[in-house]
C-alpha atoms as a PDB file:
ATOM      1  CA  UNK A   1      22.795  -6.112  -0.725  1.00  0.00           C
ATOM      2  CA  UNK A   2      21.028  -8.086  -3.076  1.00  0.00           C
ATOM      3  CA  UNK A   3      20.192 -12.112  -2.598  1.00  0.00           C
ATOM      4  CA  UNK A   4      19.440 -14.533  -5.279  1.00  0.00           C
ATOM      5  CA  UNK A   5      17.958 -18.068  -5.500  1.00  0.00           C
ATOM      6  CA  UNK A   6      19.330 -20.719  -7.518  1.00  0.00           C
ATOM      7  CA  UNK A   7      17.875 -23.676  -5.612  1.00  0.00           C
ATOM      8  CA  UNK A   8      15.944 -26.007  -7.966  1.00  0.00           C
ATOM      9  CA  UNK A   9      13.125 -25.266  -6.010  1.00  0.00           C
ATOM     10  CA  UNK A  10      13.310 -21.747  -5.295  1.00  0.00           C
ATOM     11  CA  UNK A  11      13.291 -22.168  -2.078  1.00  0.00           C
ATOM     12  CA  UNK A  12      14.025 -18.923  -0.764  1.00  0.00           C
ATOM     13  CA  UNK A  13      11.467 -17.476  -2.649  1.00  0.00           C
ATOM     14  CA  UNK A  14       9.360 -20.205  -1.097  1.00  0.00           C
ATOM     15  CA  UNK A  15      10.258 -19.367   2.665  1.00  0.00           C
ATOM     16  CA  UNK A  16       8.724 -15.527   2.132  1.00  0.00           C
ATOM     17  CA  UNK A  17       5.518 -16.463   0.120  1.00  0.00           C
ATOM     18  CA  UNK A  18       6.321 -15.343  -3.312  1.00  0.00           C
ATOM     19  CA  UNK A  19       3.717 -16.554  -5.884  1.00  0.00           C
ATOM     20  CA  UNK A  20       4.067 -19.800  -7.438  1.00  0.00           C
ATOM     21  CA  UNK A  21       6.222 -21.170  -4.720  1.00  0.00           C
ATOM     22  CA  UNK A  22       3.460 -23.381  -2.833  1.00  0.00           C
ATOM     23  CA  UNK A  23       4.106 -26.722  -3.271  1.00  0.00           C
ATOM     24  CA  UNK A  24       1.456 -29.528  -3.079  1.00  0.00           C
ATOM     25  CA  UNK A  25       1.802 -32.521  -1.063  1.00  0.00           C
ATOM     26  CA  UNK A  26       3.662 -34.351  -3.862  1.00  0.00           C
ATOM     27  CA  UNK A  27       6.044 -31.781  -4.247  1.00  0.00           C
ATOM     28  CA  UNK A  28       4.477 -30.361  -7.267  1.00  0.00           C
ATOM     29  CA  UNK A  29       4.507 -26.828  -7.877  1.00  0.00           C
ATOM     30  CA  UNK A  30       1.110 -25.161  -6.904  1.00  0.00           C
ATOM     31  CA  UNK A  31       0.232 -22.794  -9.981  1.00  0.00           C
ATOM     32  CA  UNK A  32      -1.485 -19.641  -9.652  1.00  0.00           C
ATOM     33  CA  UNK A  33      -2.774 -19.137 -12.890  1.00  0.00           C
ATOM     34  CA  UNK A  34      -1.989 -16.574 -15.907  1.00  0.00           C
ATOM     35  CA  UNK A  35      -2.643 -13.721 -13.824  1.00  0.00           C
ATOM     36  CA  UNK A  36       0.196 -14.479 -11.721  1.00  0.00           C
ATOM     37  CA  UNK A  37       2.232 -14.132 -15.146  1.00  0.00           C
ATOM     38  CA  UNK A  38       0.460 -11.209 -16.779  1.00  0.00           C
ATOM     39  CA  UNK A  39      -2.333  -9.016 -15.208  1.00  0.00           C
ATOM     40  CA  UNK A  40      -3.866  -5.380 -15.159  1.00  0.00           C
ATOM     41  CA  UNK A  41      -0.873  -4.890 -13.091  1.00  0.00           C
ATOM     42  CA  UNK A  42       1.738  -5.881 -15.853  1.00  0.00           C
ATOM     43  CA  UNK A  43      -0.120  -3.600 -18.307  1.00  0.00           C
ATOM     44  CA  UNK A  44      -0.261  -0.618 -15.587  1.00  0.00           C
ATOM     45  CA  UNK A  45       3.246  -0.998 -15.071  1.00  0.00           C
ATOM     46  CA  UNK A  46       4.631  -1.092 -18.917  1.00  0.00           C
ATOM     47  CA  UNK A  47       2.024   1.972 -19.084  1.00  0.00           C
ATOM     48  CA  UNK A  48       3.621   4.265 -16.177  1.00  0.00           C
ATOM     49  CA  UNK A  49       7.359   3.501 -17.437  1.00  0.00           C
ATOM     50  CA  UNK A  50       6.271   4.154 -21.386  1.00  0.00           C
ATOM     51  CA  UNK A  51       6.780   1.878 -23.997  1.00  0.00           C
ATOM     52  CA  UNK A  52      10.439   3.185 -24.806  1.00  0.00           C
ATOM     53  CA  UNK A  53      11.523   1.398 -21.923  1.00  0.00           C
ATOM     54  CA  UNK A  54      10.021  -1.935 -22.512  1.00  0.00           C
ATOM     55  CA  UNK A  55      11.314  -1.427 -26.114  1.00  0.00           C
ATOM     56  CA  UNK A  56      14.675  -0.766 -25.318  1.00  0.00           C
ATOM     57  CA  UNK A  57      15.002  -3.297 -22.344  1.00  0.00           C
ATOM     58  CA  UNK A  58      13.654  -5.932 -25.609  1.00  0.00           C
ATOM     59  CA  UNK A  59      16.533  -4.825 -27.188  1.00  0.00           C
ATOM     60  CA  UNK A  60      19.542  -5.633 -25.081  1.00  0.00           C
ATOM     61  CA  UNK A  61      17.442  -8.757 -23.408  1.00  0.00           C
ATOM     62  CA  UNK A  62      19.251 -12.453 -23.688  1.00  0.00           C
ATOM     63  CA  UNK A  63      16.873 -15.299 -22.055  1.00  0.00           C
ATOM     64  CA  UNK A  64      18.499 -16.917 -18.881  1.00  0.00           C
ATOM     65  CA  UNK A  65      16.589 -19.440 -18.615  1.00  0.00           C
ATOM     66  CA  UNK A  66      17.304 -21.771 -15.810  1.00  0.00           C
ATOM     67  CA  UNK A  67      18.740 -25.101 -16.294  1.00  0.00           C
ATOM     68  CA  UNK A  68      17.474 -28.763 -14.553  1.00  0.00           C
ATOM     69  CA  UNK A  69      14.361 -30.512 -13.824  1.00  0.00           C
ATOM     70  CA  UNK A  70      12.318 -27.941 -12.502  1.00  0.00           C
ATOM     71  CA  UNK A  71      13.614 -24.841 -15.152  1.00  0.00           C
ATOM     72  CA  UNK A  72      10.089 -24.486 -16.359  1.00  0.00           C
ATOM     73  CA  UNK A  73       8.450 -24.069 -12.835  1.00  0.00           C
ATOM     74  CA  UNK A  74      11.147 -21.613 -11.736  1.00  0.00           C
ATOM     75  CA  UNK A  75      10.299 -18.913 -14.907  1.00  0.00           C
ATOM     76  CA  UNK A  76       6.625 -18.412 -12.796  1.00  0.00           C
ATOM     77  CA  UNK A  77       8.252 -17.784  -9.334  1.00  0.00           C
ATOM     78  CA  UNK A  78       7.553 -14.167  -9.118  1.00  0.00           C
ATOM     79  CA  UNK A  79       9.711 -12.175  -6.840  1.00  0.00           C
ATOM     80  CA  UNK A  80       9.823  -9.561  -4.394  1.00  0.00           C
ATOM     81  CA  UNK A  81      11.629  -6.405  -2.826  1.00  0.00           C
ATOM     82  CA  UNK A  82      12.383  -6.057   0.831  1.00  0.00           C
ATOM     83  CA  UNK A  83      14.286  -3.599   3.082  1.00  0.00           C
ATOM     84  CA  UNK A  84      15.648  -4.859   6.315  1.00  0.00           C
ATOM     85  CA  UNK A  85      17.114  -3.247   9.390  1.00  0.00           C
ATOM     86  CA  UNK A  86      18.795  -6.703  10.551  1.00  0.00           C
ATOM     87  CA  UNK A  87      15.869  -8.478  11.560  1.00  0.00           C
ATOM     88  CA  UNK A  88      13.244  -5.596  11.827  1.00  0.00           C
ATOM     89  CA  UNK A  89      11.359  -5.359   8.191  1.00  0.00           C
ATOM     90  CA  UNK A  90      11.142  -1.823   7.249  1.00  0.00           C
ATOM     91  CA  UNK A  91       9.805  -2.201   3.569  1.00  0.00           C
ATOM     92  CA  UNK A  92       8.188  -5.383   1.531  1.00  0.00           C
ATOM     93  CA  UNK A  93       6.650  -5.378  -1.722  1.00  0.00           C
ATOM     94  CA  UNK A  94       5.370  -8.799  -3.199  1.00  0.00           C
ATOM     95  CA  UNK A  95       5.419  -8.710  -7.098  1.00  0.00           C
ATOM     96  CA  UNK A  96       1.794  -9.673  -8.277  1.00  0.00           C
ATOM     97  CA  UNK A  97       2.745 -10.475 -11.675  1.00  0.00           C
ATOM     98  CA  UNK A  98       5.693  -9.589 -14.492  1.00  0.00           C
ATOM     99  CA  UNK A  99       6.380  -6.221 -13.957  1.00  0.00           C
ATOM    100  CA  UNK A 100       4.794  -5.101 -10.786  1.00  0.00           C
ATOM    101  CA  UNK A 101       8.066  -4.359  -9.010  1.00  0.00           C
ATOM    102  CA  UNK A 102       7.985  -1.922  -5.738  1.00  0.00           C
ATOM    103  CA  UNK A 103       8.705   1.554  -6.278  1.00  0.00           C
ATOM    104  CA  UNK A 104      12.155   2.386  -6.407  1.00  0.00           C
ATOM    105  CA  UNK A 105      11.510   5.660  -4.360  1.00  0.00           C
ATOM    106  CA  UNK A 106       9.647   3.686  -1.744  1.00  0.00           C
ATOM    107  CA  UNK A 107      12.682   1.344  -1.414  1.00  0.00           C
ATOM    108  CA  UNK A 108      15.431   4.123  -1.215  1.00  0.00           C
ATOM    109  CA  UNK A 109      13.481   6.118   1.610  1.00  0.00           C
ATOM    110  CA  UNK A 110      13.269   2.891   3.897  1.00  0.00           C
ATOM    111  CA  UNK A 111      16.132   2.075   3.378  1.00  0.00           C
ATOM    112  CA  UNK A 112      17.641   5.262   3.974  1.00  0.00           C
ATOM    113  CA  UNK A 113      15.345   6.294   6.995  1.00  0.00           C
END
């Protein structure tokens, strides 16, 4: 099952700690600097997959940017992959920075245990 997050302030992403969801006491988005954009992690990871696949991923790729108020704030919300077992967590990977997704193996063997 996958869930998304349209909210205008990603709130979802918010509720499990994602990076750049904190929120200061004006409501302004707390940011947590270029590294939580592009890091040694981002470089690592278009490394171990090979250029090819950034390449052709760059080829097919159509911006969907989201819309309203707060569209610019929601393109640094990084993301994250979890794995439960109704409410029991098996499996959670926080994504440092563009491209630092969990392991796809990792996620299939908790999910499958």
């Amino acid at each position: 099952m996958l869930f998304a997050d349209n909210s205008a302030e990603s709130s979802a992403y918010a509720a499990i700690g994602t990076r750049n969801t904190g929120r200061d006491d004006n409501g302004k988005q707390i940011f947590e600097g270029i590294q939580s954009m592009w890091s040694v992690r981002t470089n690592e990871a278009i490394k171990a997959r090979g250029r090819e696949d950034l390449n052709g991923i760059l080829k097919l790729y159509k911006p969907l940017m989201p819309k309203g108020p707060q569209a610019m704030e929601q393109t640094f919300v990084q993301g994250g992959t979890f794995v439960f077992d109704g409410t029991i967590e098996l499996f959670a990977h926080y994504d440092f920075s563009s491209g630092d997704h969990a392991d796809l193996e990792q996620v299939i063997a908790a999910a499958t245990r």
